[in-house]
Protein backbone atom coordinates (compact mmCIF):
# COMPACT_ATOMS: atom_id res chain seq x y z
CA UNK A 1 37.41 59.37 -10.14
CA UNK A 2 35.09 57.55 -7.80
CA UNK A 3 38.20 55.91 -5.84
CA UNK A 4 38.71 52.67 -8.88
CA UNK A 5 41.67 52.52 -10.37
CA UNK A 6 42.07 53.88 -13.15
CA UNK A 7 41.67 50.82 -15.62
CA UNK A 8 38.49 50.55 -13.73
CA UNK A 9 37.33 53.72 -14.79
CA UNK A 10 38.27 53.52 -18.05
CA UNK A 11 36.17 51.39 -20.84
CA UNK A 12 38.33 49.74 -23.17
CA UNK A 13 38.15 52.10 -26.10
CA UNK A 14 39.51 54.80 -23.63
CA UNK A 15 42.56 52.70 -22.20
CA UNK A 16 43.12 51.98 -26.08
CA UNK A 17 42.78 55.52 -27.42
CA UNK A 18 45.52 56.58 -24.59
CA UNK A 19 47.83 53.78 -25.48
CA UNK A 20 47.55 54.72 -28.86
CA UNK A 21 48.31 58.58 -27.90
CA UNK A 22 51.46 57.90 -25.59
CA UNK A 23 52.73 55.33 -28.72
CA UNK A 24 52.23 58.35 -30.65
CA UNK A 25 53.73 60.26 -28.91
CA UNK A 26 57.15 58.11 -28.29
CA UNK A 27 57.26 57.29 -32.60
CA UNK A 28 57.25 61.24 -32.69
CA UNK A 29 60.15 61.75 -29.93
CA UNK A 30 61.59 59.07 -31.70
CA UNK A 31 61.43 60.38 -34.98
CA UNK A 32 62.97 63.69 -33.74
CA UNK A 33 65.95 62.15 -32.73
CA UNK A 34 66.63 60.50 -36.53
CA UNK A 35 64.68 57.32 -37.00
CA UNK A 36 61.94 58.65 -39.55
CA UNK A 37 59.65 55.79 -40.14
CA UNK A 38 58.97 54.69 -36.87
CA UNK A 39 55.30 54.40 -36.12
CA UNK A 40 52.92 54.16 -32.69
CA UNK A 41 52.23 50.49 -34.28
CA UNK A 42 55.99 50.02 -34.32
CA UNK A 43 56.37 51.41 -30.31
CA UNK A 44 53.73 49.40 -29.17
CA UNK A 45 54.89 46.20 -30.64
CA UNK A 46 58.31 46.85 -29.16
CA UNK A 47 57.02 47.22 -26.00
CA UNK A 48 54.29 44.38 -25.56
CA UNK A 49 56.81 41.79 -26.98
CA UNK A 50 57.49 41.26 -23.24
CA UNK A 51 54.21 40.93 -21.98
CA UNK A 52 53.48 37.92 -24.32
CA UNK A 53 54.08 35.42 -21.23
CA UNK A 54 53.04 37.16 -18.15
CA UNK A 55 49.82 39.79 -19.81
CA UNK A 56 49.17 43.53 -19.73
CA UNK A 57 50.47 44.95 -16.57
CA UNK A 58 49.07 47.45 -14.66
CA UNK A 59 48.65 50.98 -16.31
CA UNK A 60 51.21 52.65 -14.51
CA UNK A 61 53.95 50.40 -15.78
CA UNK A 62 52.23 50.04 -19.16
CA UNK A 63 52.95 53.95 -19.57
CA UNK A 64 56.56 53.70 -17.93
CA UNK A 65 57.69 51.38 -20.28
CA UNK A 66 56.07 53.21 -23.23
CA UNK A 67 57.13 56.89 -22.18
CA UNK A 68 60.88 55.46 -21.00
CA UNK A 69 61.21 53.52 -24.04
CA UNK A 70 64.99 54.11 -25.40
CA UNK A 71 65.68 54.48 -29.13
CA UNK A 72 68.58 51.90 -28.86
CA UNK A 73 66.40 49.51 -27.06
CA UNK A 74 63.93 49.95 -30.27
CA UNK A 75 66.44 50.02 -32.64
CA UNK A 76 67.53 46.64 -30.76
CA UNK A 77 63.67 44.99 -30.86
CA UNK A 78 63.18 46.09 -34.57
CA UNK A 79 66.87 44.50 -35.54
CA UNK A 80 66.27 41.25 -33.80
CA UNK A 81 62.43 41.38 -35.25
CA UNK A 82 63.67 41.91 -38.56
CA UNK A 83 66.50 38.92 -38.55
CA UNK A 84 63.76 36.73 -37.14
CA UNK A 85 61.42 37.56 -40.20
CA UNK A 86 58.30 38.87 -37.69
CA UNK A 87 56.48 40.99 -39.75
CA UNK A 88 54.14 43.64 -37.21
């Protein structure tokens, strides 16, 4: 690294190939722990629902909230997702 951070380093494929490996990553830890059909499209959904208003943070937070993600706050997005009829 050249002293950028690191989304200035990265091209966008790159930043999206890594999202799309931590979200795989969570689905998997998340399907360990009982909830089979959970998949990295399902993760990331959950967690950029709350970046709808104020955009894509910065990457550090981006892979806190995907990495710290808790099963019952999932469980809790896909529930309320499911009542509301939003179909991701």
């Amino acid at each position: 690294m050249k002293g950028g951070s690191p989304l200035e380093e990265m091209n966008d494929v790159e930043l999206e190939q890594s999202i799309e490996m931590l979200c795989r990553s969570k689905a998997e830890e998340l399907r360990l722990v009982g909830y089979e059909y959970v998949t990295s499209k399902d993760v990331w959904n959950c967690v950029s629902h709350k970046y709808e208003k104020q955009g894509i943070p910065p990457l550090h937070q981006l892979v806190n909230d995907i990495l710290s993600l808790k099963a019952t706050s999932f469980m809790n997005f896909m529930t309320v997702s499911a009542y509301r009829g939003s179909s991701f």
